[in-house]
N, C-alpha and C. Protein backbone atom coordinates (compact mmCIF):
# COMPACT_ATOMS: atom_id res chain seq x y z
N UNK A 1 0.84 -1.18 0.00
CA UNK A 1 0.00 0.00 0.00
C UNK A 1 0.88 1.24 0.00
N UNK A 2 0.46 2.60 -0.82
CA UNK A 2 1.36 3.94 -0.76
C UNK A 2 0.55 4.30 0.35
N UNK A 3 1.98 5.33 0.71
CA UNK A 3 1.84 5.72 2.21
C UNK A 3 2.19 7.52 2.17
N UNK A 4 1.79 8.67 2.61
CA UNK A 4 2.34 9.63 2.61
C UNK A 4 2.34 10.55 4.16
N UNK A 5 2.90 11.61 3.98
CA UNK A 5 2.93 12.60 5.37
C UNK A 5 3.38 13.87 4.69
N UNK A 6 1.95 14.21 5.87
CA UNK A 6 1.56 15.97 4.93
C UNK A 6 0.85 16.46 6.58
N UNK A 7 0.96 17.43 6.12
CA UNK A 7 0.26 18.53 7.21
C UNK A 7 -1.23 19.11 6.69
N UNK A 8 -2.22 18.67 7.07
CA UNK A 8 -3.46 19.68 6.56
C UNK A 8 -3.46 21.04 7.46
N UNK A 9 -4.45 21.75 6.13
CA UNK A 9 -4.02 23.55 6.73
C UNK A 9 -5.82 23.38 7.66
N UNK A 10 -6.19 24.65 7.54
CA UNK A 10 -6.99 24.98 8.56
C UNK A 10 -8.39 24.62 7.74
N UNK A 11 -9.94 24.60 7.73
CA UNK A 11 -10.68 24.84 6.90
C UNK A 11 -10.94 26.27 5.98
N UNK A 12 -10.57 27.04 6.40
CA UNK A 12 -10.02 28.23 5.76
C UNK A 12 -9.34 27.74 4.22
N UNK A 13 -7.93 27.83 4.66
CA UNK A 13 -7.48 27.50 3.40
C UNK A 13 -7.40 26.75 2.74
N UNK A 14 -8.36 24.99 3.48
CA UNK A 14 -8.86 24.29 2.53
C UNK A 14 -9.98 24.67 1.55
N UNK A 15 -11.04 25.57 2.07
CA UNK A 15 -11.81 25.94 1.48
C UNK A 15 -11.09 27.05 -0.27
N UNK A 16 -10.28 27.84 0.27
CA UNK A 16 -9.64 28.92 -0.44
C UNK A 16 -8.96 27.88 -1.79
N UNK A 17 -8.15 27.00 -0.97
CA UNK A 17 -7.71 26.19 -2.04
C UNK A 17 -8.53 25.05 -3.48
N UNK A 18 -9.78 24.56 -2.34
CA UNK A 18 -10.30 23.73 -3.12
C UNK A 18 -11.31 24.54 -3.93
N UNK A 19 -11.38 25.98 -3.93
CA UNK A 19 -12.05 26.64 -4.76
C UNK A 19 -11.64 27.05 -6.32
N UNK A 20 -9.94 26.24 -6.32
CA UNK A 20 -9.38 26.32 -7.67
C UNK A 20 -9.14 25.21 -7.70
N UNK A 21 -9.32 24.44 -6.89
CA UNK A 21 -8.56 23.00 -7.24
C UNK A 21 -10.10 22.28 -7.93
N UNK A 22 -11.37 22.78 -7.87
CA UNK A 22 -12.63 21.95 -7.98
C UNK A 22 -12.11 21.69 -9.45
N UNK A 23 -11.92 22.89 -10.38
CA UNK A 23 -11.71 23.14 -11.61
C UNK A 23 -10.26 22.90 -12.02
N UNK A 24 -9.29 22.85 -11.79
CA UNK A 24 -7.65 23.18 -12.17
C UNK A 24 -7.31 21.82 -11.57
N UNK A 25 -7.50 20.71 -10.52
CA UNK A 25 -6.71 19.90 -10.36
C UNK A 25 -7.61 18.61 -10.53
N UNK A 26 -7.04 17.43 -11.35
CA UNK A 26 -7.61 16.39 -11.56
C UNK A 26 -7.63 15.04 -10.40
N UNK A 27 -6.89 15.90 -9.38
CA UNK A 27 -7.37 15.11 -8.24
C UNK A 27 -7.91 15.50 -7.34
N UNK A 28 -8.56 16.22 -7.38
CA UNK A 28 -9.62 17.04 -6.38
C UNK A 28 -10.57 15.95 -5.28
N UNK A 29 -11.00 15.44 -6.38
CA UNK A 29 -11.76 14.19 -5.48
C UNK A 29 -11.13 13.17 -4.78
N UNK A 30 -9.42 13.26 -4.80
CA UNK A 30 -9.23 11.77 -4.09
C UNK A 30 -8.01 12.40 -2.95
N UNK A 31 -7.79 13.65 -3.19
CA UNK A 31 -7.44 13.63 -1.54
C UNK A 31 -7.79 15.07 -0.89
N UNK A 32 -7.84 16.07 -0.19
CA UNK A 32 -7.72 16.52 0.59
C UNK A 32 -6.60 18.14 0.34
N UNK A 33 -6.48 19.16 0.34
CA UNK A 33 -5.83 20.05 0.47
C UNK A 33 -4.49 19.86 1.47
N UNK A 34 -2.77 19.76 1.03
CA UNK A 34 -2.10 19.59 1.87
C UNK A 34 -1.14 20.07 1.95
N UNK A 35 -0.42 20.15 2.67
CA UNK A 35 1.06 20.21 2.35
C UNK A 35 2.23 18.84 2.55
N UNK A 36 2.73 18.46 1.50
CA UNK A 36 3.21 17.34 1.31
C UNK A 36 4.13 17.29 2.76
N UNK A 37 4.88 16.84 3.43
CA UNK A 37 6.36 17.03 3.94
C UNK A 37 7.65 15.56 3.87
N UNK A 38 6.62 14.44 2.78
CA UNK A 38 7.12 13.29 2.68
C UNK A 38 6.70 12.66 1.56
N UNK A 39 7.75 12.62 0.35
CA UNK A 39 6.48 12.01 -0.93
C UNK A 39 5.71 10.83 -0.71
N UNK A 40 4.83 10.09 -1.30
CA UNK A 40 4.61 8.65 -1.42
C UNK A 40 5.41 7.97 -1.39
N UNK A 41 4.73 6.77 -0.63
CA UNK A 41 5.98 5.51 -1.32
C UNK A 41 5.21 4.23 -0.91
N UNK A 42 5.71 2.69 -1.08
CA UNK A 42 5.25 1.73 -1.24
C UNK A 42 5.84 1.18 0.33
N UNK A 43 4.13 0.79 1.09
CA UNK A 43 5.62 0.13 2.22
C UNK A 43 4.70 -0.95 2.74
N UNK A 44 5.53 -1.86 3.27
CA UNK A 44 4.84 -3.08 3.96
C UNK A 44 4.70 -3.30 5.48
N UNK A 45 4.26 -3.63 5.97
CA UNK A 45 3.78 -3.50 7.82
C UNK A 45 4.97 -3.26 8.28
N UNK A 46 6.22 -4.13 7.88
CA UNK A 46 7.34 -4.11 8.50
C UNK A 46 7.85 -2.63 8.30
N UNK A 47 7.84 -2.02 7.01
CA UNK A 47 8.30 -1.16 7.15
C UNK A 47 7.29 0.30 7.51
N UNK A 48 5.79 0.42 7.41
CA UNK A 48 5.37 1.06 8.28
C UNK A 48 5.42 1.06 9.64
N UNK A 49 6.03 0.09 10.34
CA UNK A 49 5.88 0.34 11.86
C UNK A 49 7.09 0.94 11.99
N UNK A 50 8.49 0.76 10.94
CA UNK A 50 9.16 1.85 11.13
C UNK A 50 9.29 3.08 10.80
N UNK A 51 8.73 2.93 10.08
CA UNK A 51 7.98 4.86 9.67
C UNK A 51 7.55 5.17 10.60
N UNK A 52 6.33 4.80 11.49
CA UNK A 52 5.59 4.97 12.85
C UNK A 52 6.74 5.80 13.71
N UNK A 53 7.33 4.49 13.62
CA UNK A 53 8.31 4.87 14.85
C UNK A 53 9.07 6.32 14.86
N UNK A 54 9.61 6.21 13.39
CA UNK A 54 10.44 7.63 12.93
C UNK A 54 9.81 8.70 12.83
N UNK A 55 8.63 8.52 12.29
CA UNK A 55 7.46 9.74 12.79
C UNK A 55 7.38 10.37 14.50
N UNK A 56 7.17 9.28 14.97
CA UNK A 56 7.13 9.06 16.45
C UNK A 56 8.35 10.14 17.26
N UNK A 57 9.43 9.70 17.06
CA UNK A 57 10.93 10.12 17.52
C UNK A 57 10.63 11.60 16.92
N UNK A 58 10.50 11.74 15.58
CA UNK A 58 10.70 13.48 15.06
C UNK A 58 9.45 14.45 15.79
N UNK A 59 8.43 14.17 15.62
CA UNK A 59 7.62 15.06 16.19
C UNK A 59 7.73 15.54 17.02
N UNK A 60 8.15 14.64 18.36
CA UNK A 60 8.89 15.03 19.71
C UNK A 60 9.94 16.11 19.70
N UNK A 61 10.52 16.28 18.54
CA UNK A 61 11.38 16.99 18.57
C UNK A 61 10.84 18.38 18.26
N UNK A 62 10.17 18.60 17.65
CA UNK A 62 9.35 20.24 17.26
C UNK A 62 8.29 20.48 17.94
N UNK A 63 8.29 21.85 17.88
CA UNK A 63 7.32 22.34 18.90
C UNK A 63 6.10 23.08 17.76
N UNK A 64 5.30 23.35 18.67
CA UNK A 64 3.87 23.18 16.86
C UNK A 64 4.61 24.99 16.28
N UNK A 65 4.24 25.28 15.30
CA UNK A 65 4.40 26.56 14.67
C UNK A 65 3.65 26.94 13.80
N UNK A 66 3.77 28.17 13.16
CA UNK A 66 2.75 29.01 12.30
C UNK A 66 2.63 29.09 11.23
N UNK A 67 2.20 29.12 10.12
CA UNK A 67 2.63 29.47 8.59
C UNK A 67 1.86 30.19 8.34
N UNK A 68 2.06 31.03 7.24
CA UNK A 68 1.48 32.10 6.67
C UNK A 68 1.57 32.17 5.08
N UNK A 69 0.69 31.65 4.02
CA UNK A 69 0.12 31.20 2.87
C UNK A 69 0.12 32.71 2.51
N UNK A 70 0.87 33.76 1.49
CA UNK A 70 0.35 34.56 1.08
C UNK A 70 0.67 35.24 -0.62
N UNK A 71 1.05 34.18 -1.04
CA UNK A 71 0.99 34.45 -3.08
C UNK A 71 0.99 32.77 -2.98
N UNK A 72 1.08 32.95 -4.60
CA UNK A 72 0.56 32.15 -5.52
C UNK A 72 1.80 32.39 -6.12
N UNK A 73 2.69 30.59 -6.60
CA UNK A 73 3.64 30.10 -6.98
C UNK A 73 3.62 29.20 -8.01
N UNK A 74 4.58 28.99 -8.91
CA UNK A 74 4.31 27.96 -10.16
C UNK A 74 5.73 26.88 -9.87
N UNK A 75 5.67 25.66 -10.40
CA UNK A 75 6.73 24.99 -10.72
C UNK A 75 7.01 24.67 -11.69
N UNK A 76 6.52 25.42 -12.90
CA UNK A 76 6.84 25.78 -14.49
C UNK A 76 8.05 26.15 -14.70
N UNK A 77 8.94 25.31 -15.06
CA UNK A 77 8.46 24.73 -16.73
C UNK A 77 8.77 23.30 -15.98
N UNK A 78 9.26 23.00 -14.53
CA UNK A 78 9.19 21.43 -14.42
C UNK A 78 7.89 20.79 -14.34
N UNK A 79 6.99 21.49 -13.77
CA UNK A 79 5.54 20.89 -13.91
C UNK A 79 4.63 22.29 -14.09
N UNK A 80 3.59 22.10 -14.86
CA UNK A 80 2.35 22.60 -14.94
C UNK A 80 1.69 22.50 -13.37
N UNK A 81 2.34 23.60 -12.64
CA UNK A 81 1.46 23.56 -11.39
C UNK A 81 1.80 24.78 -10.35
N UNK A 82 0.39 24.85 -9.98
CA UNK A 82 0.26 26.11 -9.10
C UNK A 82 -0.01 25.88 -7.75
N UNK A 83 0.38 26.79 -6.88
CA UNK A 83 0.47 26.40 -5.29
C UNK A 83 0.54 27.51 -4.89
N UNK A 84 -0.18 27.21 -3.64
CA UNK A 84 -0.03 28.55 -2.43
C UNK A 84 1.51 28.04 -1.68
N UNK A 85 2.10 29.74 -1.29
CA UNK A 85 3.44 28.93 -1.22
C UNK A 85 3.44 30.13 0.21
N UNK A 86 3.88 29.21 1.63
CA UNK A 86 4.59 29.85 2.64
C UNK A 86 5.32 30.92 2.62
N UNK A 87 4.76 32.01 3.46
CA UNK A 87 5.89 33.68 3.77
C UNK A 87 7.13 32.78 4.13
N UNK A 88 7.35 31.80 5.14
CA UNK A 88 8.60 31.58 5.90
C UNK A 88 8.65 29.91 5.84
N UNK A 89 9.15 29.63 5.16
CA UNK A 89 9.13 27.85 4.94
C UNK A 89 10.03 27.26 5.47
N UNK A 90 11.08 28.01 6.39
CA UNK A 90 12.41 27.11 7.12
C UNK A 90 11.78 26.15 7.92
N UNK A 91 11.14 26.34 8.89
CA UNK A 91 10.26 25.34 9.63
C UNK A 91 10.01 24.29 8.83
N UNK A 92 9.07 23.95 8.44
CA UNK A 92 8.93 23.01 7.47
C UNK A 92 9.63 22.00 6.26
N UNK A 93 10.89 22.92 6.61
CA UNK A 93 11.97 22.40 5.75
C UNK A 93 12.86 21.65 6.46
N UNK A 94 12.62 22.32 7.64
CA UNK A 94 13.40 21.78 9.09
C UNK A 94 12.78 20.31 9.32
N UNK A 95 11.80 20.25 9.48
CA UNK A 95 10.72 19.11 9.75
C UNK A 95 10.53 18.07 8.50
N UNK A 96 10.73 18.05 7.58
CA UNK A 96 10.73 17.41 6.70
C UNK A 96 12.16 16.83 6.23
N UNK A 97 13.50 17.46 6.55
CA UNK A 97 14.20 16.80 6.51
C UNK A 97 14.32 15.71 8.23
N UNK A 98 14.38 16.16 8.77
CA UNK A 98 13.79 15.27 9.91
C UNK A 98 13.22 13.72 9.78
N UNK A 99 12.47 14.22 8.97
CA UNK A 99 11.78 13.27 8.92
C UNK A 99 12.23 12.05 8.09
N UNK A 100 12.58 12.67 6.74
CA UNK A 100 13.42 11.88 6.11
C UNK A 100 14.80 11.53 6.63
N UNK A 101 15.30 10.88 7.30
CA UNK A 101 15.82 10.20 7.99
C UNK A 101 15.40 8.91 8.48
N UNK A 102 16.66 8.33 8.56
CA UNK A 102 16.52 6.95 8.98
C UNK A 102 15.61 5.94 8.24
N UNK A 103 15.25 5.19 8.85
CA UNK A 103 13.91 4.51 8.00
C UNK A 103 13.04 5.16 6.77
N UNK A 104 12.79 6.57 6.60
CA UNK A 104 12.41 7.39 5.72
C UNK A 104 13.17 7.76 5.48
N UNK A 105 14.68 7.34 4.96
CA UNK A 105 15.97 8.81 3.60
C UNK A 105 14.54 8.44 2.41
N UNK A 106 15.09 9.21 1.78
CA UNK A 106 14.72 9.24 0.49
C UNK A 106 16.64 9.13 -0.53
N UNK A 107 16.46 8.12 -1.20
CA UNK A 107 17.77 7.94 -1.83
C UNK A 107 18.18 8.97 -3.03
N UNK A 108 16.80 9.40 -3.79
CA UNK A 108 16.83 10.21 -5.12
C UNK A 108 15.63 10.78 -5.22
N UNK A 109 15.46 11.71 -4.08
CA UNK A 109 14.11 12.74 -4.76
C UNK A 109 14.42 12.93 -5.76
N UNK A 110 12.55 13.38 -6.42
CA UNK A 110 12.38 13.78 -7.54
C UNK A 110 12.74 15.26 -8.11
N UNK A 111 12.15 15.88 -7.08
CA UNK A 111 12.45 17.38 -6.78
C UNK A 111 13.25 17.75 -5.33
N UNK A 112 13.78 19.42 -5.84
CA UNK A 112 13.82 19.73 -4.42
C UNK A 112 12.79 20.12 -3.60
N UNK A 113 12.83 19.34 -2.33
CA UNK A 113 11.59 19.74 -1.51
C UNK A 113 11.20 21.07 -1.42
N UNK A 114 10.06 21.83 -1.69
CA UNK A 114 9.38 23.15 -1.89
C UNK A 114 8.24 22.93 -1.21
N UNK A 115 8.10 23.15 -0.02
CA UNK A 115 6.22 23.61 1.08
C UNK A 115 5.69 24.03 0.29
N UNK A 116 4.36 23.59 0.16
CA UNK A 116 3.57 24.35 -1.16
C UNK A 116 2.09 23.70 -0.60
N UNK A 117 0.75 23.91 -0.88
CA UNK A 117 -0.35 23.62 -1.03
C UNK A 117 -0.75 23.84 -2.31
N UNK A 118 -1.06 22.58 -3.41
CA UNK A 118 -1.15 22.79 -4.72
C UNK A 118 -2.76 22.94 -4.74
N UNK A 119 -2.84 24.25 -6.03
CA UNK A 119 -4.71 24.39 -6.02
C UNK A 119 -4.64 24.22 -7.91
N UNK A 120 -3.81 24.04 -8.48
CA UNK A 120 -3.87 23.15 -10.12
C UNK A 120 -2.69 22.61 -9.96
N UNK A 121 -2.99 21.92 -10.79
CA UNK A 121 -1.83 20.88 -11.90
C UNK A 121 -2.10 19.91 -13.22
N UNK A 122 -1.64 19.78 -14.10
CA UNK A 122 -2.17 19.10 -14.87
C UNK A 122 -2.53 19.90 -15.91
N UNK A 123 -2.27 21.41 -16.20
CA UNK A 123 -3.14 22.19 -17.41
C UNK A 123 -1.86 22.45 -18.10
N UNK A 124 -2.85 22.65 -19.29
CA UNK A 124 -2.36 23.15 -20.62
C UNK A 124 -0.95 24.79 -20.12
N UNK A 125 0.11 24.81 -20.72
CA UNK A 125 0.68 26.06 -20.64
C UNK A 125 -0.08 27.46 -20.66
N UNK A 126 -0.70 26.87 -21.87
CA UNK A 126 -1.97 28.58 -21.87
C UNK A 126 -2.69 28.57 -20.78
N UNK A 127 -2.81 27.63 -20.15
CA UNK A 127 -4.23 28.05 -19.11
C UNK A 127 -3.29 28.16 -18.19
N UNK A 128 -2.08 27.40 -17.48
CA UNK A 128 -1.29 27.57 -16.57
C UNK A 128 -1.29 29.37 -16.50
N UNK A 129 -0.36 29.70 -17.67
CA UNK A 129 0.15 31.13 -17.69
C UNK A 129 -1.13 31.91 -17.09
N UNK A 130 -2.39 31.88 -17.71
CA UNK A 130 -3.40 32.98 -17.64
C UNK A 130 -4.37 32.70 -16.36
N UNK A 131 -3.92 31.30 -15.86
CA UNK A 131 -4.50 31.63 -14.19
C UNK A 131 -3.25 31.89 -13.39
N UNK A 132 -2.31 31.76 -13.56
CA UNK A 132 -1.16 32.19 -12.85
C UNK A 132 -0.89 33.96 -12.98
N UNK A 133 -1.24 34.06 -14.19
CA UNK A 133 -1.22 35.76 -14.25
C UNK A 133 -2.55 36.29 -13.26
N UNK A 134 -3.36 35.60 -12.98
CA UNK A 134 -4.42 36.13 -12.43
C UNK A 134 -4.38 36.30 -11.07
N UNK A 135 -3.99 35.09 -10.51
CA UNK A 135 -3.65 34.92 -9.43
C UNK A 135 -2.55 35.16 -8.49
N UNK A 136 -1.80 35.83 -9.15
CA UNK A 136 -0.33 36.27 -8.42
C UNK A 136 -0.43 37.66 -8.30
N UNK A 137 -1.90 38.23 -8.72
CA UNK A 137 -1.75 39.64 -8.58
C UNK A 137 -3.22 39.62 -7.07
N UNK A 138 -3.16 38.58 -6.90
CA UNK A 138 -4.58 38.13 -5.62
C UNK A 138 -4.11 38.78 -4.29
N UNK A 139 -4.26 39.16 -3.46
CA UNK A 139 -3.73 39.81 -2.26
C UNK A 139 -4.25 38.60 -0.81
N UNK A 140 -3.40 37.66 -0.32
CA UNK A 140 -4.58 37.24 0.85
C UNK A 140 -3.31 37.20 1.99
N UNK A 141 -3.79 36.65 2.83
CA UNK A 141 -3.56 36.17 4.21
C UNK A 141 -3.77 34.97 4.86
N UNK A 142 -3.67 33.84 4.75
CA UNK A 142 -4.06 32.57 5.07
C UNK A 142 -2.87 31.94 6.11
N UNK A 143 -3.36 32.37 7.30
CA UNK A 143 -2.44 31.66 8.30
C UNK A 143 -3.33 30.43 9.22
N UNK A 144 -1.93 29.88 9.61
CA UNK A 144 -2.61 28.28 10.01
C UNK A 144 -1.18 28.43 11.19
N UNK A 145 -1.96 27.38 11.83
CA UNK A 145 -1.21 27.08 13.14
C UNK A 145 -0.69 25.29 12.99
N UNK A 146 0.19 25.30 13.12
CA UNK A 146 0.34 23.62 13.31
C UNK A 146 0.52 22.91 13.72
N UNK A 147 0.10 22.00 14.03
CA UNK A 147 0.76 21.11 15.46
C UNK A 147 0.08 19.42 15.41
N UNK A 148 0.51 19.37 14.55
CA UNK A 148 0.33 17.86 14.20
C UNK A 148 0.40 17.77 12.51
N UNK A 149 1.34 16.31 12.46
CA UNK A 149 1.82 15.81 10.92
C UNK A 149 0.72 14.35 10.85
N UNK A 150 0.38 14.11 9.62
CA UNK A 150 -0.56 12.87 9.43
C UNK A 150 0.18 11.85 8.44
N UNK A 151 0.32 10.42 9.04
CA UNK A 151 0.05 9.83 7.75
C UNK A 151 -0.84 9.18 6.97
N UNK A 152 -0.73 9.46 5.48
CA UNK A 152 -1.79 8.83 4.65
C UNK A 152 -1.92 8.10 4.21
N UNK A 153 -3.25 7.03 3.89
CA UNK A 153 -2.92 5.95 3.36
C UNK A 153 -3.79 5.85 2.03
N UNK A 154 -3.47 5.16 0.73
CA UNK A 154 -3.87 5.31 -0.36
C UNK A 154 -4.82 3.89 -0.50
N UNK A 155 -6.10 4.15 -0.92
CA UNK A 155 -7.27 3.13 -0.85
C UNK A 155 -6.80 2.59 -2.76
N UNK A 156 -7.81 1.78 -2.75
CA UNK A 156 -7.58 0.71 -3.53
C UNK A 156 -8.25 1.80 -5.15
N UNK A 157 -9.34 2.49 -4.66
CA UNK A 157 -9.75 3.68 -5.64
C UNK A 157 -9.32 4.75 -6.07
N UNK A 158 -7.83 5.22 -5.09
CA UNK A 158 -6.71 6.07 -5.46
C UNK A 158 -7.61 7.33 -4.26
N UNK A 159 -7.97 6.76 -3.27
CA UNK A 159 -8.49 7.92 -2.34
C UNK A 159 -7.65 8.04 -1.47
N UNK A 160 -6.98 9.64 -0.27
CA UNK A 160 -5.96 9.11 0.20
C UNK A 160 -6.72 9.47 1.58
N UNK A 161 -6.46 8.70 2.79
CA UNK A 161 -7.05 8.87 4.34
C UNK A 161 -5.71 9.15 5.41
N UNK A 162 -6.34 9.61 6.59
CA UNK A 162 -5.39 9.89 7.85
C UNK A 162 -5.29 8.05 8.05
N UNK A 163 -4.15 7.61 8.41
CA UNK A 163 -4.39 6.36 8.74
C UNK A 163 -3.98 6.27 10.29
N UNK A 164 -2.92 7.83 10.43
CA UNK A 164 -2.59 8.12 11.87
C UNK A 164 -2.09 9.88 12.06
N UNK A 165 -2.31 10.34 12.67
CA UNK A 165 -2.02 11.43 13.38
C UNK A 165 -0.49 11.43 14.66
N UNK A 166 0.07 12.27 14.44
CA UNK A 166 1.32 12.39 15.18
C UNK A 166 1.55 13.93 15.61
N UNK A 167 1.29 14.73 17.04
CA UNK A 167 1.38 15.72 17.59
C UNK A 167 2.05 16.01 17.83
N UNK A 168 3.15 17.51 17.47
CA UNK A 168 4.64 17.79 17.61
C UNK A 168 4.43 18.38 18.83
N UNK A 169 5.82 17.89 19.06
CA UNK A 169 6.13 18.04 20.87
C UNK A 169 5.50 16.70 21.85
N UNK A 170 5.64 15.39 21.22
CA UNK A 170 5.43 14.48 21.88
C UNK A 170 3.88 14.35 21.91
């Protein structure tokens, strides 16, 4: 079974987000508004209980913190995709390498890790450019508090669920 770990934002900026993602992202229906902090991957009991565990050990180590969502970001020309992107992303960068460790390295990301909450992906260049021009001139404020990382688990229909919750600072 794929397995992931992401942080959900507040209903706020799930709402904000899934109001471009209804239209702009072709997975709208199968998971949830997030912020990644661990890609997918394939793992078996043995090795989820050590994920558990490594989840377990890192959280303890951070204390919950704040983010603040305020433009609109592209990862064009490597992907057709738009995201709300963090005022201050060290935190999260902090925590995610963390995480990847031990039982979770990652040997050859795909990308470099970038905090992001994606609201498209998947469009044409023309439409990329002309909602990206639209939207980077948007003015907001979307702050979230955080204090707990989830992992997800991917159903047999490509839906993804909390399968566990993990609260930073033990």
């Amino acid at each position: 079974m794929q397995y992931g770990i992401a942080i959900l934002p507040t209903r706020e900026i799930q709402e904000f987000a899934d109001s471009w993602r209804r239209r702009y992202d072709p997975y709208y229906d199968k998971i949830v508004p997030h912020l990644t902090v661990r890609e997918r991957e394939e793992m078996d009991e043995s090795r989820l209980a050590e994920a558990v565990h490594q989840l377990e050990r890192t959280v303890a180590r951070f204390a919950p913190f704040s983010l603040l969502f305020n433009r609109v970001s592209t990862f064009y020309p490597v992907t057709n995709t738009l995201y709300l992107a963090p005022e201050r992303p060290e935190t999260v960068i902090e925590l995610h390498h963390a995480v990847c460790q031990g039982p979770l390295s990652l040997e050859s990301p795909k990308y470099v890790y970038t905090p992001h909450i994606t609201i498209a992906q998947e469009m044409s260049p023309d439409e990329l450019h002309d909602l990206y021009g639209r939207l980077r001139m948007m003015r907001f404020d979307l702050k979230m508090d955080v204090h707990e990382i989830h992992l997800f688990e991917r159903a047999e229909d490509g839906r993804w669920s909390i399968r566990q919750s993990f609260a930073l600072g033990g």
